[in-house]
Protein backbone atom coordinates (compact mmCIF):
# COMPACT_ATOMS: atom_id res chain seq x y z
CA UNK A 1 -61.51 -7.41 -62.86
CA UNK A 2 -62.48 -11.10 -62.53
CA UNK A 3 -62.28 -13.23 -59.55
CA UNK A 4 -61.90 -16.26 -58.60
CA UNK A 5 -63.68 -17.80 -55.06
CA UNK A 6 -63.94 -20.78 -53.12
CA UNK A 7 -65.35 -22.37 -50.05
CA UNK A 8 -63.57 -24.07 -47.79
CA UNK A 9 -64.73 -26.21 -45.02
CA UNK A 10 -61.63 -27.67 -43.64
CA UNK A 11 -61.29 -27.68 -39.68
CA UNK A 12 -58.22 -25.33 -39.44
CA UNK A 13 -61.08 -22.66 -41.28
CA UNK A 14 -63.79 -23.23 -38.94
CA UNK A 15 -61.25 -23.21 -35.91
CA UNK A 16 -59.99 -19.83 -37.21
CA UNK A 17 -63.57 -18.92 -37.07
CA UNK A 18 -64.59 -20.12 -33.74
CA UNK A 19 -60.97 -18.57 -31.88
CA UNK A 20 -61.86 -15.01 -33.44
CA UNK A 21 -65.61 -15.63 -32.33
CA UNK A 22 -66.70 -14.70 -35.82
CA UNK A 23 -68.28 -18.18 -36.52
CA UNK A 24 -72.35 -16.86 -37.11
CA UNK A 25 -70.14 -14.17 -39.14
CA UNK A 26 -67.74 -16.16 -41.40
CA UNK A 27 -69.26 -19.62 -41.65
CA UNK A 28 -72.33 -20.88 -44.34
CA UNK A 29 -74.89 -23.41 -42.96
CA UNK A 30 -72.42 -25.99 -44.14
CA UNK A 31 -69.44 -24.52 -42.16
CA UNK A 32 -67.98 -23.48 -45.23
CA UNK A 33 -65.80 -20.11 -45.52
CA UNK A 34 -65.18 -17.89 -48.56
CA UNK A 35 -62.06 -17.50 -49.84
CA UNK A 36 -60.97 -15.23 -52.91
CA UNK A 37 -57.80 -15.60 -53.17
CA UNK A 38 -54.85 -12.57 -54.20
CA UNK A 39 -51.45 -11.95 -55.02
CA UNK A 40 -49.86 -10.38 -51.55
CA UNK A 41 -48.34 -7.67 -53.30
CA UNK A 42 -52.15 -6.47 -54.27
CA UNK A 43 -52.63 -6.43 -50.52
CA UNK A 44 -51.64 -3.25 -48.86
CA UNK A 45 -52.78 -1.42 -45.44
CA UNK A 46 -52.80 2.00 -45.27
CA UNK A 47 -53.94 2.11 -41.74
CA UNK A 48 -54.34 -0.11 -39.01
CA UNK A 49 -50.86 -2.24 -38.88
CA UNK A 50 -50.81 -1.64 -35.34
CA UNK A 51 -53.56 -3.73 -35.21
CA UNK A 52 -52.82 -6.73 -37.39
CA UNK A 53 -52.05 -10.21 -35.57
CA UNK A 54 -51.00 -13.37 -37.08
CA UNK A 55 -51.56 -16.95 -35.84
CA UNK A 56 -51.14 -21.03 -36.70
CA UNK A 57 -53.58 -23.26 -35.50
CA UNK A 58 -51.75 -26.74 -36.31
CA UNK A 59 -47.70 -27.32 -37.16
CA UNK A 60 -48.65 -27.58 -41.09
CA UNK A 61 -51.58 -24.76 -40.86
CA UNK A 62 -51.95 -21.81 -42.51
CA UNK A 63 -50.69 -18.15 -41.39
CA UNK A 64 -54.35 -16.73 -40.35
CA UNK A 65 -53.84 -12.92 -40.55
CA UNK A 66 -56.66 -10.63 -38.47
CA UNK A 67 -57.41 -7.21 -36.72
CA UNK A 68 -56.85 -8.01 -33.21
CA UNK A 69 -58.77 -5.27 -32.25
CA UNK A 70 -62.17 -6.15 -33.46
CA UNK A 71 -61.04 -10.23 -34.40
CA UNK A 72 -61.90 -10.11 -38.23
CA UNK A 73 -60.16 -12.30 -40.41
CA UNK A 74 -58.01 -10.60 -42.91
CA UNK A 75 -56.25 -13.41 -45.24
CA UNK A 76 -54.33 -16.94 -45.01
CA UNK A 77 -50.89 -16.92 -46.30
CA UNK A 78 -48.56 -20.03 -46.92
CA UNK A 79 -45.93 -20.89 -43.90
CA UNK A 80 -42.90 -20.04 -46.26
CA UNK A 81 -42.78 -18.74 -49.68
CA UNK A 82 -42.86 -21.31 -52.27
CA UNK A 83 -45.99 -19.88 -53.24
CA UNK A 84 -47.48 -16.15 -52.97
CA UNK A 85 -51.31 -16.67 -52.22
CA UNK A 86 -53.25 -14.66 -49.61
CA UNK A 87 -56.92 -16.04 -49.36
């Protein structure tokens, strides 16, 4: 299976990064993030929901989706859905 990835270094990314405390974890040198981006429905949990915690940084941001009980980024997702993306 091929896929595709990007880096983003926009500051809604590194915010994300810095609120979960993951910043030495998630960010390059440059402040950059990695993003490989899915269809939702190839996303499923099989354990865990319990766990999962959604938040918006800004009033156009992304969804940031993470386990709240260890704060690791899971995915972005689009406010609405005019387009089905999870990064």
């Amino acid at each position: 299976m091929a896929l595709m990835r990007a880096t983003c270094y926009c500051k809604d990314c590194q915010s994300f990064a810095y609120f979960l405390g993951k910043e030495k974890e998630t960010l390059n040198e440059l402040g950059g993030t990695d993003i490989v981006p899915a269809s939702p429905r190839c996303v499923t949990f099989k354990q865990g929901q319990a766990s999962l915690a959604c938040l918006q940084l800004s009033p156009k941001g992304l969804l940031r989706w993470y386990a709240k009980c260890r704060n690791t980024p899971i995915g972005n997702t689009w406010r609405n859905n005019k387009l089905s993306y999870v990064g």
